[in-house]
PDB file of N, CA and C in Angstrom:
ATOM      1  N   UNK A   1      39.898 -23.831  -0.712  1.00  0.00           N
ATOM      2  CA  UNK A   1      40.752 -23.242  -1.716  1.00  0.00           C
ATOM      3  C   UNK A   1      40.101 -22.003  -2.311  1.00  0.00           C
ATOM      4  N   UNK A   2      38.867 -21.939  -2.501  1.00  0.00           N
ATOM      5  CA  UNK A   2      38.317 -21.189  -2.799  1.00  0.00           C
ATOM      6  C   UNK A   2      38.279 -19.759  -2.076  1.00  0.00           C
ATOM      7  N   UNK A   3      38.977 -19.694  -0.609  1.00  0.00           N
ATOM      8  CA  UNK A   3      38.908 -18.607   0.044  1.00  0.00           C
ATOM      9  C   UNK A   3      40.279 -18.382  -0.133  1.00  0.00           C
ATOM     10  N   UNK A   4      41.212 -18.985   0.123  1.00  0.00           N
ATOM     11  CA  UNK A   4      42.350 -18.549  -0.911  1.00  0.00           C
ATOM     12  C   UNK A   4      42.382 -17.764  -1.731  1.00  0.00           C
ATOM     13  N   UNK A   5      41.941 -18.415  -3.045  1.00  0.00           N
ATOM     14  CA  UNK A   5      42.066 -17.587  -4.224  1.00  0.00           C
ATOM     15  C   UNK A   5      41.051 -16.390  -4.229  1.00  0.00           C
ATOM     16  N   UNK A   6      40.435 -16.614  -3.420  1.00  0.00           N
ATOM     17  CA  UNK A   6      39.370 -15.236  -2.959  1.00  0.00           C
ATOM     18  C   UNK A   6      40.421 -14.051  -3.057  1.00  0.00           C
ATOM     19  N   UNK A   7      41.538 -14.321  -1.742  1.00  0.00           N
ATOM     20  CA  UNK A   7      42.599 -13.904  -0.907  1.00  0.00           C
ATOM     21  C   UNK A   7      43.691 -12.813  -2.217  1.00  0.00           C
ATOM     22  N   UNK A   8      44.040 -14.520  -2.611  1.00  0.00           N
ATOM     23  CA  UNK A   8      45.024 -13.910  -4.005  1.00  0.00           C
ATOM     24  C   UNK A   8      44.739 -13.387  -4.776  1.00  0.00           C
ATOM     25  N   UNK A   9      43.711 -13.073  -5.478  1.00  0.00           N
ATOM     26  CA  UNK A   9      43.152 -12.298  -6.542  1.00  0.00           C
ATOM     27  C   UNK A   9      42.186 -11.262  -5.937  1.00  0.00           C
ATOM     28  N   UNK A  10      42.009 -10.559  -4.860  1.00  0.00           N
ATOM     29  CA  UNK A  10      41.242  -9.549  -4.364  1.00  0.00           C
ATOM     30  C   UNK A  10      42.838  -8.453  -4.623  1.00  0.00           C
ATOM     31  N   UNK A  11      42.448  -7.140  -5.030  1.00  0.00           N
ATOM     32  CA  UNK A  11      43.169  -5.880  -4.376  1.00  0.00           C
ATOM     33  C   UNK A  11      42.032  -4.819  -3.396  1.00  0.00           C
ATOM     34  N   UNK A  12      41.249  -5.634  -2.588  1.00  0.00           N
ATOM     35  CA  UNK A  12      40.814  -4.783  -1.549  1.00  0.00           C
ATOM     36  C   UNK A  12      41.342  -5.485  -0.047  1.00  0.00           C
ATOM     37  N   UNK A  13      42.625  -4.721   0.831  1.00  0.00           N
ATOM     38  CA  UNK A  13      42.795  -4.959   1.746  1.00  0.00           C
ATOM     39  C   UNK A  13      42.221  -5.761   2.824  1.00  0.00           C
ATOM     40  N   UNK A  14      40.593  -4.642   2.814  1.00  0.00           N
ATOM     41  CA  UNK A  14      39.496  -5.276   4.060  1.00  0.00           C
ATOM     42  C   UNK A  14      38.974  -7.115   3.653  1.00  0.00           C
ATOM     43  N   UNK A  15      38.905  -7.256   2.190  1.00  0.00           N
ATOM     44  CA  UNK A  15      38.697  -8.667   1.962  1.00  0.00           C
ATOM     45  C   UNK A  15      39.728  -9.354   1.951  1.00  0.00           C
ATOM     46  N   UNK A  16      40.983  -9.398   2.053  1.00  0.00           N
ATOM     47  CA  UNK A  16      41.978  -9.787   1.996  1.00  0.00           C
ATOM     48  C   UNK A  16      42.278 -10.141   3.679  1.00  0.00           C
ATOM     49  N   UNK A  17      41.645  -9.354   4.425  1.00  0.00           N
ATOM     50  CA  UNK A  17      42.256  -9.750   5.664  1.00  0.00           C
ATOM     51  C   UNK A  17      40.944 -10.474   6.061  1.00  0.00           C
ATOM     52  N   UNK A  18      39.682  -9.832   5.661  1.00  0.00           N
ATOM     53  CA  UNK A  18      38.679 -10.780   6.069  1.00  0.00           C
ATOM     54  C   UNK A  18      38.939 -12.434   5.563  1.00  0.00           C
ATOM     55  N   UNK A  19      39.678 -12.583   4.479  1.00  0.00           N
ATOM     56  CA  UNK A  19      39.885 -13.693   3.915  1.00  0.00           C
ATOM     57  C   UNK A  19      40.908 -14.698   5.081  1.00  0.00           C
ATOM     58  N   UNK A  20      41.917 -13.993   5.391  1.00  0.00           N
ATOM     59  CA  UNK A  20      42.618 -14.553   6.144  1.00  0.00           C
ATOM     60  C   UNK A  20      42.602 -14.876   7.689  1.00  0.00           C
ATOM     61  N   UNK A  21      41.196 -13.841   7.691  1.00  0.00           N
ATOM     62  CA  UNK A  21      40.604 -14.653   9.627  1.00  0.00           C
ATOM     63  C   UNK A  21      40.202 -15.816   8.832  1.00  0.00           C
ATOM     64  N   UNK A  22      39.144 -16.159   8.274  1.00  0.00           N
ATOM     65  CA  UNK A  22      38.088 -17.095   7.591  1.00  0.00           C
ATOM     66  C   UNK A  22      39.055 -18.186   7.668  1.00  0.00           C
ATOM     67  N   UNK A  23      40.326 -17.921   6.883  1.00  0.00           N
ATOM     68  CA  UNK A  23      41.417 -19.243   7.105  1.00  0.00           C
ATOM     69  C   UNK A  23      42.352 -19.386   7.970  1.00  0.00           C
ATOM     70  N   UNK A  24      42.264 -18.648   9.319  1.00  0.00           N
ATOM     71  CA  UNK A  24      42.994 -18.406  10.360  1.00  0.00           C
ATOM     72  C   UNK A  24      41.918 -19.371  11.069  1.00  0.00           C
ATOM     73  N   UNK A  25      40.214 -18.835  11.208  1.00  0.00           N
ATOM     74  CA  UNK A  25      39.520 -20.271  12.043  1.00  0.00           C
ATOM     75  C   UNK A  25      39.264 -21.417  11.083  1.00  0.00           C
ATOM     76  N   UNK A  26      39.475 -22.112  10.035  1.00  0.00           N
ATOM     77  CA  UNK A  26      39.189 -22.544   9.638  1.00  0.00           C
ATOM     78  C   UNK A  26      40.110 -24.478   9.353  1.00  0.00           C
ATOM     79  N   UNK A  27      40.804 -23.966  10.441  1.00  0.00           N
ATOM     80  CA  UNK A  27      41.619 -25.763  10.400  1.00  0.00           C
ATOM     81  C   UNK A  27      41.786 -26.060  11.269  1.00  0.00           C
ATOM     82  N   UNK A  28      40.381 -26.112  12.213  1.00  0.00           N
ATOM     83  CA  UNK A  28      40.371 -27.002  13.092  1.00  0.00           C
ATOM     84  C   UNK A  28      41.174 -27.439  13.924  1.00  0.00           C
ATOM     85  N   UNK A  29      42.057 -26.685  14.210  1.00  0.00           N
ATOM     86  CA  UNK A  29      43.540 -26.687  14.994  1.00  0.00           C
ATOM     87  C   UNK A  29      44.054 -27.387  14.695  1.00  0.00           C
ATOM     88  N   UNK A  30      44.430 -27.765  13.823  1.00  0.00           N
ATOM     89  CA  UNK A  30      45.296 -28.831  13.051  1.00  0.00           C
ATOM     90  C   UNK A  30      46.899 -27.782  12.241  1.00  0.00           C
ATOM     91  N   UNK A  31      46.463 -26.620  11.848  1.00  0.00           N
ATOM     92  CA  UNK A  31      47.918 -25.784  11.395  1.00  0.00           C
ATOM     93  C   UNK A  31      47.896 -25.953   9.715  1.00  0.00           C
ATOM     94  N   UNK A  32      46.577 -26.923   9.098  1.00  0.00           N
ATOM     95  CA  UNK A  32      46.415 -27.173   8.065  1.00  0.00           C
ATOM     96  C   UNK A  32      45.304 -26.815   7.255  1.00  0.00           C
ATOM     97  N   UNK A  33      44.822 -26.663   5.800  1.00  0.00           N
ATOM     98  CA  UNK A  33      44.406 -26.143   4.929  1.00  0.00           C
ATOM     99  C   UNK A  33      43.370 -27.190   4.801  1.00  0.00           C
ATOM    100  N   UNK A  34      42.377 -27.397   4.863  1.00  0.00           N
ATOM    101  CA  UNK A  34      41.084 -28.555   4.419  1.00  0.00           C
ATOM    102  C   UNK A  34      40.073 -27.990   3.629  1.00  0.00           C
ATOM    103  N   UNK A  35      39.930 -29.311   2.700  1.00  0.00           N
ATOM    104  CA  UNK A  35      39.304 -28.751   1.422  1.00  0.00           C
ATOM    105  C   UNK A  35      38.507 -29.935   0.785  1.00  0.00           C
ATOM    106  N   UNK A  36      37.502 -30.371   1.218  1.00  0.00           N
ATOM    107  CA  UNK A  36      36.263 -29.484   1.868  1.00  0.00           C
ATOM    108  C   UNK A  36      36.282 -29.017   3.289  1.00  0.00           C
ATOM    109  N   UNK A  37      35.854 -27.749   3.835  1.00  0.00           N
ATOM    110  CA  UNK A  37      35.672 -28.101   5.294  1.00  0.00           C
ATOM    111  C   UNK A  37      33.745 -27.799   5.348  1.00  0.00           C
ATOM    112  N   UNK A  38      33.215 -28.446   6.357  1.00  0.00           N
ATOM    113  CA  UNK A  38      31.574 -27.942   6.933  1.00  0.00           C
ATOM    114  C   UNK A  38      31.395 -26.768   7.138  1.00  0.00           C
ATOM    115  N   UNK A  39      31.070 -25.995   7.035  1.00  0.00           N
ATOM    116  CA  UNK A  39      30.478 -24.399   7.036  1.00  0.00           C
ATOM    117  C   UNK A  39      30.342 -24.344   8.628  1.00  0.00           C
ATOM    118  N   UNK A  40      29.612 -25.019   8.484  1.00  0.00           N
ATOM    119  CA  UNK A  40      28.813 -25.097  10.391  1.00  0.00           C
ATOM    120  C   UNK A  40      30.013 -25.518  11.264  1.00  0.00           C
ATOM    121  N   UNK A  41      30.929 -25.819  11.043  1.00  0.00           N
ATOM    122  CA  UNK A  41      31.656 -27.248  11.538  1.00  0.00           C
ATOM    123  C   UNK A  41      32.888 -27.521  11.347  1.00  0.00           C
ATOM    124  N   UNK A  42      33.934 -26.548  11.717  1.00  0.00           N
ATOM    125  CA  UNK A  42      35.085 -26.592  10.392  1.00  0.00           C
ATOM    126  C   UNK A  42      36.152 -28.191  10.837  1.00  0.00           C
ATOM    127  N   UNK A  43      35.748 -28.389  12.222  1.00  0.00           N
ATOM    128  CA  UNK A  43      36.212 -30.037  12.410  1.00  0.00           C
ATOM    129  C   UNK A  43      35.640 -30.751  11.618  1.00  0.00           C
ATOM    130  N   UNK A  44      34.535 -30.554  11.103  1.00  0.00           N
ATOM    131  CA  UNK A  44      34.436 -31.648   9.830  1.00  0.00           C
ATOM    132  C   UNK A  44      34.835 -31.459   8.574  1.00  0.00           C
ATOM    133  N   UNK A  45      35.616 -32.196   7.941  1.00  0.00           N
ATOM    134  CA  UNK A  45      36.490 -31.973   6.441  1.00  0.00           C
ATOM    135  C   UNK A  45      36.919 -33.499   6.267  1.00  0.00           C
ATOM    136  N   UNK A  46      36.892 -33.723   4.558  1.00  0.00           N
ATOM    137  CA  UNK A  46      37.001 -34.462   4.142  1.00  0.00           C
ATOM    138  C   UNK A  46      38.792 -35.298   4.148  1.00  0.00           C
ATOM    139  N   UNK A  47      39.117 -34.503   4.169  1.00  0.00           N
ATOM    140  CA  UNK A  47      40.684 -34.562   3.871  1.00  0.00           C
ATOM    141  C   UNK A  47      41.535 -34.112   5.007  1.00  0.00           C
ATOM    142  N   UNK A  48      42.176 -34.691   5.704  1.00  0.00           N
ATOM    143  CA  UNK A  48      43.058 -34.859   6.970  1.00  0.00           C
ATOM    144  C   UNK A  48      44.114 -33.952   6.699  1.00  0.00           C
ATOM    145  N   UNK A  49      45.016 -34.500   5.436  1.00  0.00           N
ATOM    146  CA  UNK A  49      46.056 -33.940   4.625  1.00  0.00           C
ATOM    147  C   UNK A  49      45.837 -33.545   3.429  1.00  0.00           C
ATOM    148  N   UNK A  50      46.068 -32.383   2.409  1.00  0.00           N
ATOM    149  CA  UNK A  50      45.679 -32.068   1.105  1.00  0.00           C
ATOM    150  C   UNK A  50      46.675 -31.007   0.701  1.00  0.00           C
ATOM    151  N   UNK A  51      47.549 -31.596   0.327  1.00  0.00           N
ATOM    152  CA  UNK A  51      48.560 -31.049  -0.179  1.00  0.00           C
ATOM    153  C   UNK A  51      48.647 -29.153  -1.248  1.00  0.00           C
ATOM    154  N   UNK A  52      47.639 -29.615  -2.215  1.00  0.00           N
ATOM    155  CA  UNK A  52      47.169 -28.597  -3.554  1.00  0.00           C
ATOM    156  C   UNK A  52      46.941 -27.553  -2.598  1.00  0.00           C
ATOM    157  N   UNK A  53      46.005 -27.261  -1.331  1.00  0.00           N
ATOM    158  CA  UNK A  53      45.219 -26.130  -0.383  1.00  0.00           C
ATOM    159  C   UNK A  53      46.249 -25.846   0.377  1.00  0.00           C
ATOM    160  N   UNK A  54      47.336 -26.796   1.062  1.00  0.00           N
ATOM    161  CA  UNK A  54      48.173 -26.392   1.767  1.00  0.00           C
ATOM    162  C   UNK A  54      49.486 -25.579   0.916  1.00  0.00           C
ATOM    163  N   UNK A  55      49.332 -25.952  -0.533  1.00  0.00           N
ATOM    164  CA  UNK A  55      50.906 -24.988  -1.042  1.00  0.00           C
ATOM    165  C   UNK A  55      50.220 -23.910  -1.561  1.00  0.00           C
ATOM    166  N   UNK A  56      48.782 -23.783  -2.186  1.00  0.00           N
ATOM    167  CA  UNK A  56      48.315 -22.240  -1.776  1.00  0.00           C
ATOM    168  C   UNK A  56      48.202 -21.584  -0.929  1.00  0.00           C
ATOM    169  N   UNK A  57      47.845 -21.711   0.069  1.00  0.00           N
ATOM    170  CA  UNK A  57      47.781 -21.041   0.936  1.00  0.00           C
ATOM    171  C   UNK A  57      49.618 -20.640   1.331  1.00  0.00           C
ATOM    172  N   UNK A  58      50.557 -21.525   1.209  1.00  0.00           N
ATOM    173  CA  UNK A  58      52.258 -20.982   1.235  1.00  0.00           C
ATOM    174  C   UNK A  58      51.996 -19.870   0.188  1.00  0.00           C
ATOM    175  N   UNK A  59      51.416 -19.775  -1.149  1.00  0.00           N
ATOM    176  CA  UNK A  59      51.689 -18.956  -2.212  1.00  0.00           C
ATOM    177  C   UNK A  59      51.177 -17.526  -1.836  1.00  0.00           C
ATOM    178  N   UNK A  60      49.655 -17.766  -1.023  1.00  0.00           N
ATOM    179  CA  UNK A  60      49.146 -16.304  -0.766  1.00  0.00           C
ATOM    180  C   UNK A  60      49.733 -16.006   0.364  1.00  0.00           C
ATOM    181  N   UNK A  61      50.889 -16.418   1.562  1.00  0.00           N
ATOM    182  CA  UNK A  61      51.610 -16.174   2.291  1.00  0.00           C
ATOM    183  C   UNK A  61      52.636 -15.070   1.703  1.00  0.00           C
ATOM    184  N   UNK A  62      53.377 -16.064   0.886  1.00  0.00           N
ATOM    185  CA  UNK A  62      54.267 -15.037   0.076  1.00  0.00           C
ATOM    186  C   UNK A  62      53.752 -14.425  -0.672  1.00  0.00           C
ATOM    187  N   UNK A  63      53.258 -14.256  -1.380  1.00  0.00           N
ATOM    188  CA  UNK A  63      52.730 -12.864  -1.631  1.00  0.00           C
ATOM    189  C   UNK A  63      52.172 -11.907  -1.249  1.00  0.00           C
ATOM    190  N   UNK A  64      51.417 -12.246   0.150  1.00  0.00           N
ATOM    191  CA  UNK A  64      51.051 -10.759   0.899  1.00  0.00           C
ATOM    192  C   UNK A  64      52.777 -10.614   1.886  1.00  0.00           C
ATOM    193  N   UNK A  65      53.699 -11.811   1.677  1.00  0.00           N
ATOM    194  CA  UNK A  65      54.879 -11.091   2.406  1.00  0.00           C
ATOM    195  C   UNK A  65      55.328  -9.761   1.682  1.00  0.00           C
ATOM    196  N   UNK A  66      55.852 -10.235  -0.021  1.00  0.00           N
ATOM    197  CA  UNK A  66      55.907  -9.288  -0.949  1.00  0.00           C
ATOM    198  C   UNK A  66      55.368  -7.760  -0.997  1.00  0.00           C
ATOM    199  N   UNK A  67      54.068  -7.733  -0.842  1.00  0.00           N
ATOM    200  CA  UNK A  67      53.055  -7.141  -1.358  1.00  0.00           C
ATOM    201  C   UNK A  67      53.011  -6.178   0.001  1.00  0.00           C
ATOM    202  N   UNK A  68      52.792  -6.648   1.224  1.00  0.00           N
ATOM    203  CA  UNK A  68      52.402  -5.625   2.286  1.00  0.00           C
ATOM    204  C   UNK A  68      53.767  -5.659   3.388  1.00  0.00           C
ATOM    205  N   UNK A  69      54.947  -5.904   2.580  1.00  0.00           N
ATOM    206  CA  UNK A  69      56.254  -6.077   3.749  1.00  0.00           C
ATOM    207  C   UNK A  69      56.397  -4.570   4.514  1.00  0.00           C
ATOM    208  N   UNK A  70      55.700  -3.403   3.875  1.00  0.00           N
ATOM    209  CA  UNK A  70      55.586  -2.364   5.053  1.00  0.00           C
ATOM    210  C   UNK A  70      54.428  -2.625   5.937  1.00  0.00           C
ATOM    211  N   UNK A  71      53.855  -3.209   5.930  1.00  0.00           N
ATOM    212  CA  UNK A  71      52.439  -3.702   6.887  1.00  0.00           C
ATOM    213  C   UNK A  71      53.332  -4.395   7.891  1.00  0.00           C
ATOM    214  N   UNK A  72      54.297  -5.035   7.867  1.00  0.00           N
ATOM    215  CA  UNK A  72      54.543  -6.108   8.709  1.00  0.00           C
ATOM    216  C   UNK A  72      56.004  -6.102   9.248  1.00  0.00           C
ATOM    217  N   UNK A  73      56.753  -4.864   8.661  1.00  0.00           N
ATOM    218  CA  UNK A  73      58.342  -4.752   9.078  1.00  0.00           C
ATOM    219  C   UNK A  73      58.604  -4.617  10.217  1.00  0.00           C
ATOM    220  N   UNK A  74      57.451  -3.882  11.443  1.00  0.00           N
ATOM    221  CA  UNK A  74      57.570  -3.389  12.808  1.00  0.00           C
ATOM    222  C   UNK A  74      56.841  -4.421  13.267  1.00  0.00           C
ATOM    223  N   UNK A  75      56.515  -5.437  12.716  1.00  0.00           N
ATOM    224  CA  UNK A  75      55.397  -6.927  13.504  1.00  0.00           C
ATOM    225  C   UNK A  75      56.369  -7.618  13.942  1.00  0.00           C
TER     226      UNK A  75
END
């Protein structure tokens, strides 16, 4: 969660997208938000399902939809 709100409260682009590889590898191919995950290890995490990490991460979705919809109109 913490790289999240990294995410949502940065206005520097380059950390903002660095934020969103970090949580692009970071769920273990699962399509889900884990909170804790292992640094070393992101298959290891405490929590299978975690609801609170998974509707932030919807929130900083929509808001970089908002926020950068000319970034992404020709995607």
């Amino acid at each position: 969660m913490s790289i999240i709100m990294h995410a949502l409260t940065s206005d520097d682009d380059g950390e903002i997208v660095d934020c969103l590889r970090q949580l692009k590898s970071s769920h273990a191919g699962t399509g889900l938000m884990h909170e804790p995950f292992w640094k070393d290890d992101v298959s290891t995490y405490t929590r299978s399902w975690f609801a609170w990490a998974n509707s932030l991460f919807g929130e900083l979705i929509l808001k970089l939809s908002r926020e950068w919809a000319d970034v992404f109109k020709n995607v």
